[in-house]
Protein backbone atom coordinates (compact mmCIF):
# COMPACT_ATOMS: atom_id res chain seq x y z
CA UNK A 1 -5.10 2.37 17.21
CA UNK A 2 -3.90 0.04 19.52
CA UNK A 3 -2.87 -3.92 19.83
CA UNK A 4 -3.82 -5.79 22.43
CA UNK A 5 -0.73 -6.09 24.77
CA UNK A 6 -1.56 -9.98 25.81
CA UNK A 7 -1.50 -11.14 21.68
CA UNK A 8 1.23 -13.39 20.41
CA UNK A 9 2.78 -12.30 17.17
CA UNK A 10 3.80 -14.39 14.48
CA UNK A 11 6.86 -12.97 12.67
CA UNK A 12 7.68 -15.96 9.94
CA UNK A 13 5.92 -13.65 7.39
CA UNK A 14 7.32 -10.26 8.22
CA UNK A 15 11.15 -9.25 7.73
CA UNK A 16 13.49 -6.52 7.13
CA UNK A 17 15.30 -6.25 3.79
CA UNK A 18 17.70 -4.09 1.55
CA UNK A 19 20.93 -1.94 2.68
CA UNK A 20 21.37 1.39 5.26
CA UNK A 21 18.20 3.36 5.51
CA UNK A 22 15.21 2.92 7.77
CA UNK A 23 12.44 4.45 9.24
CA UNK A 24 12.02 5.90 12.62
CA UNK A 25 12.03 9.72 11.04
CA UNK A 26 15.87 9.62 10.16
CA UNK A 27 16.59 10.49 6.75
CA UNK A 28 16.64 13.09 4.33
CA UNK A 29 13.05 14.10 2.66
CA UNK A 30 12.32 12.75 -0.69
CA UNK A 31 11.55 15.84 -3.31
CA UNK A 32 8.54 16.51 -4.43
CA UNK A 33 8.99 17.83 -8.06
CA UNK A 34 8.47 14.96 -10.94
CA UNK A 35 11.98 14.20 -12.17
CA UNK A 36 12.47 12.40 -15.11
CA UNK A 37 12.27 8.28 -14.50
CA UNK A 38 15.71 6.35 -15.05
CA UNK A 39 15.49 2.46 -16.21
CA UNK A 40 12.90 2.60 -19.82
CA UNK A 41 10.25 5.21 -19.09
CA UNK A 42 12.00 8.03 -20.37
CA UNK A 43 9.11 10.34 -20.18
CA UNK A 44 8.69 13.03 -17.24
CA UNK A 45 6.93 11.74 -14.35
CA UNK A 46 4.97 13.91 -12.38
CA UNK A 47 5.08 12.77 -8.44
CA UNK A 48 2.45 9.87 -7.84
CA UNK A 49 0.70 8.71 -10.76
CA UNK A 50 3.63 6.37 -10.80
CA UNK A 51 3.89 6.31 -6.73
CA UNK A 52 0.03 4.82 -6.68
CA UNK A 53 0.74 2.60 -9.70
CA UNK A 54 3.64 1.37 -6.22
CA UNK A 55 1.84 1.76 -3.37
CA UNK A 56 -1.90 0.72 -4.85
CA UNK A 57 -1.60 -1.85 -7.48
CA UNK A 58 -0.41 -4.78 -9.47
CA UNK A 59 -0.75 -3.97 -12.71
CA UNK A 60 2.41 -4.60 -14.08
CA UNK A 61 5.22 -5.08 -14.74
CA UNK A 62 6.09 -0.91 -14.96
CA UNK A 63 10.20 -0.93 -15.70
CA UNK A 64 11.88 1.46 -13.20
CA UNK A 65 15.44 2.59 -12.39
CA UNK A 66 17.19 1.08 -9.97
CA UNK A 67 19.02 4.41 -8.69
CA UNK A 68 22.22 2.68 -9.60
CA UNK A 69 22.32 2.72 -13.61
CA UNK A 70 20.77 -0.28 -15.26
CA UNK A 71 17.43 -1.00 -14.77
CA UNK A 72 14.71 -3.58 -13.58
CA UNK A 73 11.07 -4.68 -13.71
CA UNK A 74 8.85 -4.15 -10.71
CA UNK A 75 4.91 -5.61 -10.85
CA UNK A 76 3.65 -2.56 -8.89
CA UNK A 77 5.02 0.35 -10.72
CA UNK A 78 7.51 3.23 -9.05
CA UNK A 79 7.68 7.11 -7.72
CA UNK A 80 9.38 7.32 -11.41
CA UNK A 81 12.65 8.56 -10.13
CA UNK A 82 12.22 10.19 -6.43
CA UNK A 83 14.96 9.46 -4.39
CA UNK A 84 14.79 8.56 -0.66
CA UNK A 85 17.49 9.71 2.38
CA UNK A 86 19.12 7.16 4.17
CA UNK A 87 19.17 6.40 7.60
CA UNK A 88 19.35 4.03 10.52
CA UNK A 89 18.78 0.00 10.27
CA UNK A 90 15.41 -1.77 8.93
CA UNK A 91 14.76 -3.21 12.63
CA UNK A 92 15.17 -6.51 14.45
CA UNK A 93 11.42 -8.02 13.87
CA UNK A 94 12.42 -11.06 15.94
CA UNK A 95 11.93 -9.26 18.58
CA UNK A 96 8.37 -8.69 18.06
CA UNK A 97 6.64 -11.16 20.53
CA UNK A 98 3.52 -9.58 21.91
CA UNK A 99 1.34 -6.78 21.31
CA UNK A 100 2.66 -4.37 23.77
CA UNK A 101 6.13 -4.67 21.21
CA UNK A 102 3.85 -3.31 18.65
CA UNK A 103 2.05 -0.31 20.71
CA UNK A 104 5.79 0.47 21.66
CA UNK A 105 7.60 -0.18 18.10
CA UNK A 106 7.10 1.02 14.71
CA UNK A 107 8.54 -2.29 13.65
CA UNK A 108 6.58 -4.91 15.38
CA UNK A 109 3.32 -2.59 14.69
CA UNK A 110 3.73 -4.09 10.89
CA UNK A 111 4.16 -7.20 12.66
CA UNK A 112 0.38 -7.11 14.16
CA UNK A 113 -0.98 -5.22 11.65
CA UNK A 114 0.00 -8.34 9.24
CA UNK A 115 -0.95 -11.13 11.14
CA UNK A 116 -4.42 -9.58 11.67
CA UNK A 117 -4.66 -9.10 8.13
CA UNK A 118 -4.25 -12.86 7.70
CA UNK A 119 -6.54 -14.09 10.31
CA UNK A 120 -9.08 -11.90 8.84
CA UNK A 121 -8.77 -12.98 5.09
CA UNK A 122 -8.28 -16.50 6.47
CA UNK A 123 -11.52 -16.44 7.97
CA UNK A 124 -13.54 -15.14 4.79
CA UNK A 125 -16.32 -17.86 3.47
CA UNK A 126 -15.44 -16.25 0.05
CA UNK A 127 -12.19 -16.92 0.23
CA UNK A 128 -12.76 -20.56 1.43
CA UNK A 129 -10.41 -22.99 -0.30
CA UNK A 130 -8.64 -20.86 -1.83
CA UNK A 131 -6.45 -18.34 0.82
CA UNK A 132 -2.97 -18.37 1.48
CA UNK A 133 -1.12 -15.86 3.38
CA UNK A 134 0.92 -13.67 1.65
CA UNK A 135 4.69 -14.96 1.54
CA UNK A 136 6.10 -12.19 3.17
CA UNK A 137 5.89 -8.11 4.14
CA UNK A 138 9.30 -6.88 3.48
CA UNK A 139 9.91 -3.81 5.14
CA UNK A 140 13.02 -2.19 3.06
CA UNK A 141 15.57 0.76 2.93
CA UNK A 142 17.57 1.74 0.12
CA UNK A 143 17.59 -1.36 -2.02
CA UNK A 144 15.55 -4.59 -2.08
CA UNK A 145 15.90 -7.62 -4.54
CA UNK A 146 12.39 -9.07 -4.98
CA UNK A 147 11.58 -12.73 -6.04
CA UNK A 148 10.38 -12.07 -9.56
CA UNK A 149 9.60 -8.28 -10.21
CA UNK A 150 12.99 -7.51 -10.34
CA UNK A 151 14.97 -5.26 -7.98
CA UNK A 152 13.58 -1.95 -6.21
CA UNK A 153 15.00 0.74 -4.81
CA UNK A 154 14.54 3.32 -2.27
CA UNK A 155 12.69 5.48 -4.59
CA UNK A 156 10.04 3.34 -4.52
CA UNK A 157 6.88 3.07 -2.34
CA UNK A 158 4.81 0.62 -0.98
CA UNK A 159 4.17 -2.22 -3.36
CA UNK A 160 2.77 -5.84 -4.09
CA UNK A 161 4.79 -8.11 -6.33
CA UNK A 162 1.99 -10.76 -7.80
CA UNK A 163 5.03 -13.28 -9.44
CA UNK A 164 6.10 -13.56 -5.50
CA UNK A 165 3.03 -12.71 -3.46
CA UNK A 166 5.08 -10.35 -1.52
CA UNK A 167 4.60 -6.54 -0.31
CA UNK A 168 7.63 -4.06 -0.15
CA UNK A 169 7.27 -1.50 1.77
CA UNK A 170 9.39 1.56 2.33
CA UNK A 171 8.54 3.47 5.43
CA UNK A 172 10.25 6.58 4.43
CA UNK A 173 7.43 7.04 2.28
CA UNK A 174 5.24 8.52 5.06
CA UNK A 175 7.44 10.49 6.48
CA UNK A 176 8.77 12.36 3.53
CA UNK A 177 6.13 12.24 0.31
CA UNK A 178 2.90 11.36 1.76
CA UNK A 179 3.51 14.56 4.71
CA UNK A 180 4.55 16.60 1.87
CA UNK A 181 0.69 15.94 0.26
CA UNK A 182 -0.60 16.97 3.17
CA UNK A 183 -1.03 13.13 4.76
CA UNK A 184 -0.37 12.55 8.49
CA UNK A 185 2.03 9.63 9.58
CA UNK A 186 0.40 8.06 12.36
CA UNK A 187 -0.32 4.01 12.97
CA UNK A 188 -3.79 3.56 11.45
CA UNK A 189 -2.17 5.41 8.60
CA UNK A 190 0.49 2.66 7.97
CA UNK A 191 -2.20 0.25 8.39
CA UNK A 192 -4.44 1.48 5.94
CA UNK A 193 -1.35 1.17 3.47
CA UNK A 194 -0.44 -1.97 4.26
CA UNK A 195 -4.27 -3.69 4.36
CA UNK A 196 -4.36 -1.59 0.94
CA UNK A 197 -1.35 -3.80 -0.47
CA UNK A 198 -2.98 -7.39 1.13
CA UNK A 199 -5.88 -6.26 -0.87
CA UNK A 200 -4.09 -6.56 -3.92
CA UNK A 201 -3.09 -9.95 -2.68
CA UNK A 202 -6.72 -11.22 -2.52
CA UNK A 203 -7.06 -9.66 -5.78
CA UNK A 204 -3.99 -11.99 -7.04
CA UNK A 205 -5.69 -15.43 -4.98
CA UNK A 206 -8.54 -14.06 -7.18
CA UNK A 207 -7.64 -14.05 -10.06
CA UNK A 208 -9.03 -10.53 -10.71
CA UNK A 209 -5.99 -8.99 -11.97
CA UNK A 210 -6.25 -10.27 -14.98
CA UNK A 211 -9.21 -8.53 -15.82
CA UNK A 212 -7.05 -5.31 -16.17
CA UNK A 213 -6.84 -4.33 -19.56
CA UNK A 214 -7.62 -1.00 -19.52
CA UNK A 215 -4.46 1.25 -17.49
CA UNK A 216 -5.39 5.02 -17.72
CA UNK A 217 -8.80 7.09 -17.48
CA UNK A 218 -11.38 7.58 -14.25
CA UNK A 219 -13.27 4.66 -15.90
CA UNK A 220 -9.99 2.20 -16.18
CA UNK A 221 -9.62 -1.38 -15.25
CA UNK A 222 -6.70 0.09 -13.58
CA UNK A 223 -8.47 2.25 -11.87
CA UNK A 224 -11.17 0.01 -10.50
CA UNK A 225 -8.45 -3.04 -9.12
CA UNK A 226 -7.31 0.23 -7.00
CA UNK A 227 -10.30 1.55 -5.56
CA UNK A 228 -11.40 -2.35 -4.76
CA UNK A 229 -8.01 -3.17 -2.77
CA UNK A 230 -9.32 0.70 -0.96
CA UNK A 231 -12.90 -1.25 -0.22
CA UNK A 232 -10.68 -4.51 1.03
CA UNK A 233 -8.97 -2.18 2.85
CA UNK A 234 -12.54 -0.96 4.85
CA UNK A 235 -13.32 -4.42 5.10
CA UNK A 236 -10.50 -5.49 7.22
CA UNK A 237 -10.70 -2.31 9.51
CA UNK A 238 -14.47 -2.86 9.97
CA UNK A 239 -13.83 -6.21 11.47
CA UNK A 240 -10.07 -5.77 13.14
CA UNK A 241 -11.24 -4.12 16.36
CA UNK A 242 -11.44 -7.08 18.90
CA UNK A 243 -9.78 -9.76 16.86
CA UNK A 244 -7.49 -10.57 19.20
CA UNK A 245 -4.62 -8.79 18.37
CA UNK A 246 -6.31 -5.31 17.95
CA UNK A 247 -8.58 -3.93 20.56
CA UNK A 248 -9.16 -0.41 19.24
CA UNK A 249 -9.87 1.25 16.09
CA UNK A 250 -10.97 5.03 17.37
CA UNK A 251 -12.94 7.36 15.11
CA UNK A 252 -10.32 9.38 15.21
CA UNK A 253 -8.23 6.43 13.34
CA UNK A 254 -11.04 6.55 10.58
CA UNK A 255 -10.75 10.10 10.43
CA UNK A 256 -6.99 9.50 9.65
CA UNK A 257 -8.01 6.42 7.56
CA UNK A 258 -10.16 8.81 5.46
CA UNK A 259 -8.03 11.84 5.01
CA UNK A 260 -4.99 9.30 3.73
CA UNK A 261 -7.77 7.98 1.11
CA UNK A 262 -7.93 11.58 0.39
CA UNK A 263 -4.15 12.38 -0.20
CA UNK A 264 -3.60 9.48 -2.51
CA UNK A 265 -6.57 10.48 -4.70
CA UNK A 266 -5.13 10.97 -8.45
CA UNK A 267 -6.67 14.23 -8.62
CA UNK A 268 -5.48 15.60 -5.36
CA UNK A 269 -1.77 14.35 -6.20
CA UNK A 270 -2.35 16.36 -9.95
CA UNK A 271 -3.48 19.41 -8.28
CA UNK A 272 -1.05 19.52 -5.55
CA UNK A 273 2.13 18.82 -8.26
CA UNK A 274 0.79 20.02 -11.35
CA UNK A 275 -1.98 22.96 -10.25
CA UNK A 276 -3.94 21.09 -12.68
CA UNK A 277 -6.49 17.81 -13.10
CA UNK A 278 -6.50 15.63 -16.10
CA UNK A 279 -8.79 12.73 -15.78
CA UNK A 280 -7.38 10.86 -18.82
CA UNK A 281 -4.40 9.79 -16.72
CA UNK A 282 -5.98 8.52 -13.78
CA UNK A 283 -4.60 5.16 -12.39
CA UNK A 284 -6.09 4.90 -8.74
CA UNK A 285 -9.19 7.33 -8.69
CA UNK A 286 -10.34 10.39 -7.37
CA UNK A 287 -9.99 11.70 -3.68
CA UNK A 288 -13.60 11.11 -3.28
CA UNK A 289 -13.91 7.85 -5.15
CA UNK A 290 -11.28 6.40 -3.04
CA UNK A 291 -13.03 7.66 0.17
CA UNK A 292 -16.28 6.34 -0.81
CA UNK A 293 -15.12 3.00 -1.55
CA UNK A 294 -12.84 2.64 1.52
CA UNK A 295 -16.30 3.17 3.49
CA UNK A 296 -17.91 0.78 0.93
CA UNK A 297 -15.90 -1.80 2.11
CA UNK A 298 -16.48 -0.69 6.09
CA UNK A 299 -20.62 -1.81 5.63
CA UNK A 300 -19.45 -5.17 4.18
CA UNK A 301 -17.15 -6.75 6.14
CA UNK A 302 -18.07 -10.16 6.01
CA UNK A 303 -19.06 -10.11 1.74
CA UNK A 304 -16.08 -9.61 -1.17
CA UNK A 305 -19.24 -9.07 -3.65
CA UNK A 306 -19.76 -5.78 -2.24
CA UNK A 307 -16.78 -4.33 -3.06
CA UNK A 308 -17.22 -5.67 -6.87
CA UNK A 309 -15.74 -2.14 -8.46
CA UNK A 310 -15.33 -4.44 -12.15
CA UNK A 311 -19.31 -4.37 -11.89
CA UNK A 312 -19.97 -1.20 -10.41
CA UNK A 313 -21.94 1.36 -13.17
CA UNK A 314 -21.24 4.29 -11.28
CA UNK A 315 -18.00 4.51 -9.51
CA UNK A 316 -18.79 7.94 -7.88
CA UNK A 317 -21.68 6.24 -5.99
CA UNK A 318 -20.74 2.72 -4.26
């Protein structure tokens, strides 16, 4: 993947946020055994059922320790107590000017990666009247203080906040958990996350959130707001390459994009932690469900109806 070197990045929407700890590969690596969640939980939480409920939805509020004693309310759900290393700085995004920043630095990649996110949702006839950007992609370490879902620490992945229309994201996450399920860290990677996240978003500007009733089982509400941000998600990518700020999406990026659908599949994250599959306590779909609807949303770039999971029969078949 790779930004065109020529674009002009906007970085009013993008920031860095919380205390010490970054990204960049410094760090200690986050355990993978369940450990049991601080804050109200209370009940043993293996690895990412919790992690997906962070990185994949906004379904909420899911009450989570803050690592510090106490606890606090965050709309997208938590690892349920995994604990990040620290490390350097979050960045200096005001630096991020042009696209050749972003092919150069981790940092101002989120930068591009976001503002082509926006141009493309901006430029949806569905969406018509009705989009707004998201208010900001907070890229955190440690700790981060969130504008209505509470506070979040380190221990927490990638997630959207719906009561301030933000995304938090945690870059240790790829280089500690999501390696340790057998995902690769590369750019398209991160970008699959993040357009994951602004697919939640939409889903907010939607209103379809609050069709979630249903939050466990392969045929959840839950379960279908996640694999629908993972067709959102294949929109975007289908129609990033030559927008201006990106100029190529390889296969080998889709490849990548694909195998990450894999990893965060509810029953590949059971097996891999647990040696076992239990489809009553799916929240974000099977490996292959979340593969099929990521290419789902690749054939329909230019129509939301087509990634309409909430209607969808079948959820094996797209």
């Amino acid at each position: 993947m790779r930004f065109n070197p020529k674009a002009r990045l906007d970085t009013s929407r993008t920031s860095g946020g919380g205390g010490g700890g970054g990204f960049g590969g410094g760090g200690a690596r986050i355990p993978i055994p369940g450990g049991k969640a601080s804050g109200g939980i209370g009940t043993v939480i293996v690895l990412l059922v919790f992690f997906l409920i962070t990185q994949c939805t906004g379904v909420g509020p899911q009450v989570l320790g803050d690592g510090g004693g106490g606890s606090s309310s965050v709309g997208t759900g938590t690892f349920g107590g995994l604990q990040a290393g620290e490390g350097g700085d979050t960045g200096d995004f005001g630096s991020c000017q042009t696209g050749e920043d972003a092919n150069n630095d981790e940092n101002c990649a989120f930068v591009a990666m976001e503002n082509s996110m926006t141009g493309y949702w901006d430029s949806q006839r569905d969406l018509s009247g009705r989009f707004q950007p998201e208010q900001a992609v907070v890229i955190f370490s440690n700790q981060v203080q969130t504008g209505g879902c509470g506070s979040a620490s380190s221990s927490v992945g990638p997630f959207y906040c719906p009561a301030d229309q933000t995304i938090y994201l945690d870059p240790t996450f790829f280089d500690s958990i999501f390696e340790q399920l057998g995902g690769q860290d590369t750019t398209f990677v991160r970008a699959y996350v993040l357009a994951h996240e602004y697919g939640h978003h939409i889903q907010n500007l939607l209103g379809t959130m609050g069709q979630v009733r249903t939050q466990q089982g392969p045929d959840s509400d839950a379960v279908r707001l996640e694999l629908q941000a993972d067709c959102y998600a294949g929109m975007w990518t289908a129609a990033a390459e030559g927008d201006g700020i990106i100029v190529d999406i390889s296969d080998q990026d889709i490849t990548e994009g694909i195998s990450a659908a894999k990893t965060v599949g509810d029953d590949h994250i059971q097996s891999q932690t647990t040696g076992r599959v239990d489809t009553s306590q799916f929240t974000h779909g099977s490996s292959e469900q979340r593969i099929a609807w990521f290419k789902k949303g690749m054939t329909t770039p230019d129509s939301i109806a087509g990634c309409d999971t909430f209607k969808a029969r079948d959820l094996d078949n797209p």
